[in-house]
Protein backbone atom coordinates (compact mmCIF):
# COMPACT_ATOMS: atom_id res chain seq x y z
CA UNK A 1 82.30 135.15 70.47
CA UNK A 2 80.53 132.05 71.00
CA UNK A 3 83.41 129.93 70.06
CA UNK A 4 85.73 132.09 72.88
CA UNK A 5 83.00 131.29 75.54
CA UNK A 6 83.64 127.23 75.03
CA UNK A 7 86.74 127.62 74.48
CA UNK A 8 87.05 129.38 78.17
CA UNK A 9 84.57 126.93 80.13
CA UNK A 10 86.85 123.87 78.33
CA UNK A 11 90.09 125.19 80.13
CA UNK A 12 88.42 126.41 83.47
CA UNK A 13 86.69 123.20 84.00
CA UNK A 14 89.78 120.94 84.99
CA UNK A 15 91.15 123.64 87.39
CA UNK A 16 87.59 123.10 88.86
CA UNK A 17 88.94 119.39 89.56
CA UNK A 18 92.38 119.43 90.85
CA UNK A 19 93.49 117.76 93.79
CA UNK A 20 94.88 119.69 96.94
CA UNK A 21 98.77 119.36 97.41
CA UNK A 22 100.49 119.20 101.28
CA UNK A 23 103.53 118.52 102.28
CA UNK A 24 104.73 117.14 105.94
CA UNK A 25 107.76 117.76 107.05
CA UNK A 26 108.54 114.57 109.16
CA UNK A 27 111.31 114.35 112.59
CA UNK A 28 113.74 111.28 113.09
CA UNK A 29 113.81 109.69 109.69
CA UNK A 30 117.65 108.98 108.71
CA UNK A 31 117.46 105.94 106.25
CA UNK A 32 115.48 104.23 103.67
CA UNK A 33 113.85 101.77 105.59
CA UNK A 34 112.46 104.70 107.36
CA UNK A 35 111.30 105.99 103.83
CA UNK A 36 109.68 102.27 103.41
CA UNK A 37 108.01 101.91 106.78
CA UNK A 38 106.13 105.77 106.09
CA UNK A 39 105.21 104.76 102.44
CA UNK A 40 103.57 101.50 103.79
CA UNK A 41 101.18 103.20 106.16
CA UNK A 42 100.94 106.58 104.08
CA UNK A 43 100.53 105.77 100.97
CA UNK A 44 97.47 103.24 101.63
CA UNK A 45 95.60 105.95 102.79
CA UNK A 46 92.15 105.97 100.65
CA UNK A 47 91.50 108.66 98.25
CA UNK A 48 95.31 109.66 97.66
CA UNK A 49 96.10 110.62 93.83
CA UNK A 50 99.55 110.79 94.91
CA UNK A 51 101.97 110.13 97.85
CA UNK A 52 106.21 110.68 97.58
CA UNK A 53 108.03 109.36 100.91
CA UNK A 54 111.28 111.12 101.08
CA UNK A 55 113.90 111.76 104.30
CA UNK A 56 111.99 114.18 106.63
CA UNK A 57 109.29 114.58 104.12
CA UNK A 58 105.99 113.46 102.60
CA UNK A 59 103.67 114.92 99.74
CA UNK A 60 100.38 113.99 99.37
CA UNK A 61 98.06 115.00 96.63
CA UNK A 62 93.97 113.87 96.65
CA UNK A 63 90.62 115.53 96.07
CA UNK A 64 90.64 115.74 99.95
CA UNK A 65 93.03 115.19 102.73
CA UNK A 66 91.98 113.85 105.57
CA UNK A 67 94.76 115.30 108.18
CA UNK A 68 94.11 112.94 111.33
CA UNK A 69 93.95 109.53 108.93
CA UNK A 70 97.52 110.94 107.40
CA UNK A 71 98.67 112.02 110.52
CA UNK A 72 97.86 108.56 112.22
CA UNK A 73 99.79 106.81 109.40
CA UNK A 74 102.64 108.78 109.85
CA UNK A 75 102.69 108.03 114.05
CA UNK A 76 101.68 103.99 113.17
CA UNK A 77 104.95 104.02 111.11
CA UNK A 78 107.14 105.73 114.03
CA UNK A 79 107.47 109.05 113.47
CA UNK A 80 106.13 112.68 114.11
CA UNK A 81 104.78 115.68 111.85
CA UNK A 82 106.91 118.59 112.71
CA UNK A 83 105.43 121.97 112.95
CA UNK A 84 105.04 124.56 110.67
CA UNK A 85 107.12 127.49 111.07
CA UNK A 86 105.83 130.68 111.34
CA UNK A 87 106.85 133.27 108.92
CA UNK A 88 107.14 136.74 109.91
């Protein structure tokens, strides 16, 4: 039993640790220099694990977002976070 109690805190304790995912769906970009010009604000963004630039969207991945510094970046580069839709 002992040996089923470490086992169980050594595969809980990286769940303990992972990063928050969010994804931004972004309005007006039709090219890759539009891709370019949101990875070089976004992805400079301090405390990012991870950040993919795509058309129209952006995922970011860190121990903590901070949503005005990303949103910021995203208006410094040109563009605009699109809403959320609302599901019913």
């Amino acid at each position: 039993m002992r040996f089923l109690s470490v086992a169980l805190v050594v595969l809980v304790m990286p769940f303990s640790t992972l990063a928050e995912t969010k994804t931004y769906t972004l309005e007006g970009m039709t090219c890759q220099s539009c891709v370019k010009s949101v990875k070089a604000q976004v992805c400079k963004i301090p405390g990012l694990d991870t950040c993919e630039v795509e058309l129209n969207k952006v995922t970011l991945s860190g121990k903590t977002l901070d949503e005005k510094l990303i949103e910021s970046a995203i208006t410094k580069a040109g563009y605009s976070i699109l809403p959320k839709k609302a599901h019913h």
